[in-house]
N, C-alpha and C. Protein backbone atom coordinates (compact mmCIF):
# COMPACT_ATOMS: atom_id res chain seq x y z
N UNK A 1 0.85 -1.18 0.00
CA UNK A 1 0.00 0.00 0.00
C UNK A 1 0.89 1.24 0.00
N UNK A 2 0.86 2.27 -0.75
CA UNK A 2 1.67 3.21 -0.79
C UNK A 2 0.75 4.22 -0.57
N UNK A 3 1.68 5.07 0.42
CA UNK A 3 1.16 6.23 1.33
C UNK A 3 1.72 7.62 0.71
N UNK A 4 1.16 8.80 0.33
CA UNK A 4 1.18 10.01 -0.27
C UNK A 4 1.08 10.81 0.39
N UNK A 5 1.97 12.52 0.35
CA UNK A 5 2.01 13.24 1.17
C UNK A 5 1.97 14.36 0.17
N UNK A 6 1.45 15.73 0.51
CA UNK A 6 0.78 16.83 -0.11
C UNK A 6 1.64 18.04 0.37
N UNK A 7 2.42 18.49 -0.06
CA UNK A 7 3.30 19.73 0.79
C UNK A 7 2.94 21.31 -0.18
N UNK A 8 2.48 22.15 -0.11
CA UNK A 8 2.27 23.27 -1.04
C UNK A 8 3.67 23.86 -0.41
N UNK A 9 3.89 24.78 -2.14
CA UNK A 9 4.89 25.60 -2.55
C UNK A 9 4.63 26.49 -3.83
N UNK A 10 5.44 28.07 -2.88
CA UNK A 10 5.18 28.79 -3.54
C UNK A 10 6.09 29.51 -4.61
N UNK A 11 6.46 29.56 -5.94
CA UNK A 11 7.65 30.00 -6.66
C UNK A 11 7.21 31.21 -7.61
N UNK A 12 8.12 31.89 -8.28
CA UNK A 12 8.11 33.38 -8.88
C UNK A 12 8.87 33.55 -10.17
N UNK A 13 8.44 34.09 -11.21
CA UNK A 13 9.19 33.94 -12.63
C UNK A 13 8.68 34.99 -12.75
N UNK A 14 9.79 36.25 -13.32
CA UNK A 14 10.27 37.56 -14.32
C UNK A 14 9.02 37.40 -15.45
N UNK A 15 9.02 36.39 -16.20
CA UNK A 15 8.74 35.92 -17.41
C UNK A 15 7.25 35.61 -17.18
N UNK A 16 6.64 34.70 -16.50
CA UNK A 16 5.24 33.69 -17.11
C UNK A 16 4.71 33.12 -15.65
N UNK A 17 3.90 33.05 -15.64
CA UNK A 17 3.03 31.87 -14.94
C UNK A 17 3.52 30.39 -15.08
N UNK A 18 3.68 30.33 -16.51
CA UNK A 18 3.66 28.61 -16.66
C UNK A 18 5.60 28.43 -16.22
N UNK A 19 6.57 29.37 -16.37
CA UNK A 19 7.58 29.60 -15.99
C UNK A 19 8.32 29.61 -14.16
N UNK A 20 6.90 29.81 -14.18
CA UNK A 20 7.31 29.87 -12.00
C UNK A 20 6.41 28.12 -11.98
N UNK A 21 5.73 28.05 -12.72
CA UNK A 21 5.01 26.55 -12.41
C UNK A 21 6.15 25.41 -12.48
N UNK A 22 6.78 25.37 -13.71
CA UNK A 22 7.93 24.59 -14.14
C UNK A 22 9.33 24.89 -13.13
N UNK A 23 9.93 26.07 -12.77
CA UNK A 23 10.97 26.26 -12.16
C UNK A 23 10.29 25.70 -10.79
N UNK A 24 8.83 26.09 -10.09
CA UNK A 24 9.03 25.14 -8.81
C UNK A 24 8.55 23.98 -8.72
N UNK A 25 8.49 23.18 -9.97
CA UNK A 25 8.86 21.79 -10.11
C UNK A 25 10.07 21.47 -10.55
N UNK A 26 10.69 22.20 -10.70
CA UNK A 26 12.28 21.74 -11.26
C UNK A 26 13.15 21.87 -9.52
N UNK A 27 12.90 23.17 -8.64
CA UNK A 27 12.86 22.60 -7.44
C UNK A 27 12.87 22.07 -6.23
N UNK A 28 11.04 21.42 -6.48
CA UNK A 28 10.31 20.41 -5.66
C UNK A 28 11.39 18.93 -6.12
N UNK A 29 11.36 18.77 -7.10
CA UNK A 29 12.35 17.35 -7.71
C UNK A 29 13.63 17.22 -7.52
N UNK A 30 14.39 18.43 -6.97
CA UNK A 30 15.50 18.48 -6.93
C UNK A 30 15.72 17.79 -5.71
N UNK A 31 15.00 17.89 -4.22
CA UNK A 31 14.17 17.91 -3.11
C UNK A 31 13.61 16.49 -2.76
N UNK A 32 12.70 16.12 -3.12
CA UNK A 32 11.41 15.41 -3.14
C UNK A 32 11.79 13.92 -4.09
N UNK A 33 11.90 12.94 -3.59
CA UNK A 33 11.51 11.51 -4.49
C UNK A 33 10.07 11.49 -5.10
N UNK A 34 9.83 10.47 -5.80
CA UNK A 34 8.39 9.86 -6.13
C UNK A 34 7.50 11.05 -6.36
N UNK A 35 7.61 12.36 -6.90
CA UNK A 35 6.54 13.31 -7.23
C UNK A 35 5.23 12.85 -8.52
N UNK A 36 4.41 12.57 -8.21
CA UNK A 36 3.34 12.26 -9.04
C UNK A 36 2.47 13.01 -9.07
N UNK A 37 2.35 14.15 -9.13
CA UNK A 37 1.28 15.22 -9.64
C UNK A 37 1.47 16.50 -8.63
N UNK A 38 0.84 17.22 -8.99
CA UNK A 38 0.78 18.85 -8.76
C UNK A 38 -0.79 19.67 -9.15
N UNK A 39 -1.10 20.07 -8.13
CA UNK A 39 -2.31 21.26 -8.49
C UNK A 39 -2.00 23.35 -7.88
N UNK A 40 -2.38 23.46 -9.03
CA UNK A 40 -2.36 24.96 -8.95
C UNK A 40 -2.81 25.21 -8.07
N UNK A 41 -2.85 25.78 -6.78
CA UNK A 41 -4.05 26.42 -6.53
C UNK A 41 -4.45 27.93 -6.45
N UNK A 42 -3.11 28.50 -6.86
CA UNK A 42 -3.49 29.85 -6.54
C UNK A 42 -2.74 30.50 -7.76
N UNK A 43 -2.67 31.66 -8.22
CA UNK A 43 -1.90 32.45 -9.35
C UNK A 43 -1.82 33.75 -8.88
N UNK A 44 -1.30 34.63 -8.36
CA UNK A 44 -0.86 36.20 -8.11
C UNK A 44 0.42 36.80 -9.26
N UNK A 45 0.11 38.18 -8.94
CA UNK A 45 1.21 38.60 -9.62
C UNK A 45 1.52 39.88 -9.05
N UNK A 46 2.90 40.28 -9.16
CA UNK A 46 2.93 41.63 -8.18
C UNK A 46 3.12 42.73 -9.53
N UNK A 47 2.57 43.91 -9.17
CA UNK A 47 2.80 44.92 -10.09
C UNK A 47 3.57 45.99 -9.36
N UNK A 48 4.03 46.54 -10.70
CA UNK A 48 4.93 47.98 -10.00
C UNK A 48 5.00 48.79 -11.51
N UNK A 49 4.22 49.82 -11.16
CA UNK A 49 4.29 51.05 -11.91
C UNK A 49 3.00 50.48 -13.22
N UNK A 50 1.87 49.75 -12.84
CA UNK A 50 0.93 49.59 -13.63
C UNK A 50 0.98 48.23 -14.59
N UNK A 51 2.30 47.93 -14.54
CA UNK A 51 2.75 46.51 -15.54
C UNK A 51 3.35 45.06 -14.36
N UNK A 52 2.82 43.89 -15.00
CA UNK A 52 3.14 43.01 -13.90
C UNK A 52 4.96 42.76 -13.55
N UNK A 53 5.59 42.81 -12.64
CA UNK A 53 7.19 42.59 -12.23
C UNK A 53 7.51 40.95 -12.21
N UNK A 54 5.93 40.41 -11.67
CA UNK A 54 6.41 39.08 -11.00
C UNK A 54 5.22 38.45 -10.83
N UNK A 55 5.83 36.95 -11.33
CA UNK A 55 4.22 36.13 -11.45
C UNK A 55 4.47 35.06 -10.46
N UNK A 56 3.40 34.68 -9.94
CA UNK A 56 3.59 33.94 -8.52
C UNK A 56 2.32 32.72 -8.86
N UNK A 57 2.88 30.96 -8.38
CA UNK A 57 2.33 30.35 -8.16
C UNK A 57 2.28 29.72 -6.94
N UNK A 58 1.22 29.35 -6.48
CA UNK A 58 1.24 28.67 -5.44
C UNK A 58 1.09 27.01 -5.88
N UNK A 59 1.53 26.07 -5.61
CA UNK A 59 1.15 24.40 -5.99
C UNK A 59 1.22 23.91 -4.63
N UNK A 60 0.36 22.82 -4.68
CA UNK A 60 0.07 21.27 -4.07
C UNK A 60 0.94 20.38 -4.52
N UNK A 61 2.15 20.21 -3.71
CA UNK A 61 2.77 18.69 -4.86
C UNK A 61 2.84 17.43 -4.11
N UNK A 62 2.34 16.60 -4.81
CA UNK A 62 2.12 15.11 -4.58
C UNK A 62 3.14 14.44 -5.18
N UNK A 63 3.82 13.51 -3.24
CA UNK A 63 5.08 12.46 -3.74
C UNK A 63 4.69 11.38 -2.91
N UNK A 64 4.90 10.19 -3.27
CA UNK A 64 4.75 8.79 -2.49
C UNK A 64 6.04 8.75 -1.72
N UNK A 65 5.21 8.74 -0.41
CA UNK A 65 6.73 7.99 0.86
C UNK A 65 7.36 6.96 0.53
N UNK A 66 8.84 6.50 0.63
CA UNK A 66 8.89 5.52 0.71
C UNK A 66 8.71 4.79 1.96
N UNK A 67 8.42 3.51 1.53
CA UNK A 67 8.47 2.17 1.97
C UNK A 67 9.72 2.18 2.97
């Protein structure tokens, strides 16, 4: 029976949304064994001077304990 654990994390990219999604799975993996999925749950972005500076995700990431 394999047992799963849920840790949220939050990362930041210059560039993109899908760019802070990927860099804090690049990393959660660096970190973390057995990662099998990820949910968004949140998206922010900080502005300064009317244009966005910084895009912010929040994730759920799912890794199996080992045995």
């Amino acid at each position: 029976m394999a047992v799963a654990r849920v840790t949220k994390i939050t990362a930041s990219s210059t560039t993109s949304f899908d760019h802070a999604i990927n860099s804090g799975l690049d990393r959660a993996s660096s970190s973390l064994r057995g990662i099998t999925g990820l949910e968004v749950v949140s998206m922010k972005a900080k502005v300064e001077n009317g244009a966005i500076s910084e895009y912010r995700a929040t994730m759920e990431v799912t890794f199996v304990l080992d045995e």
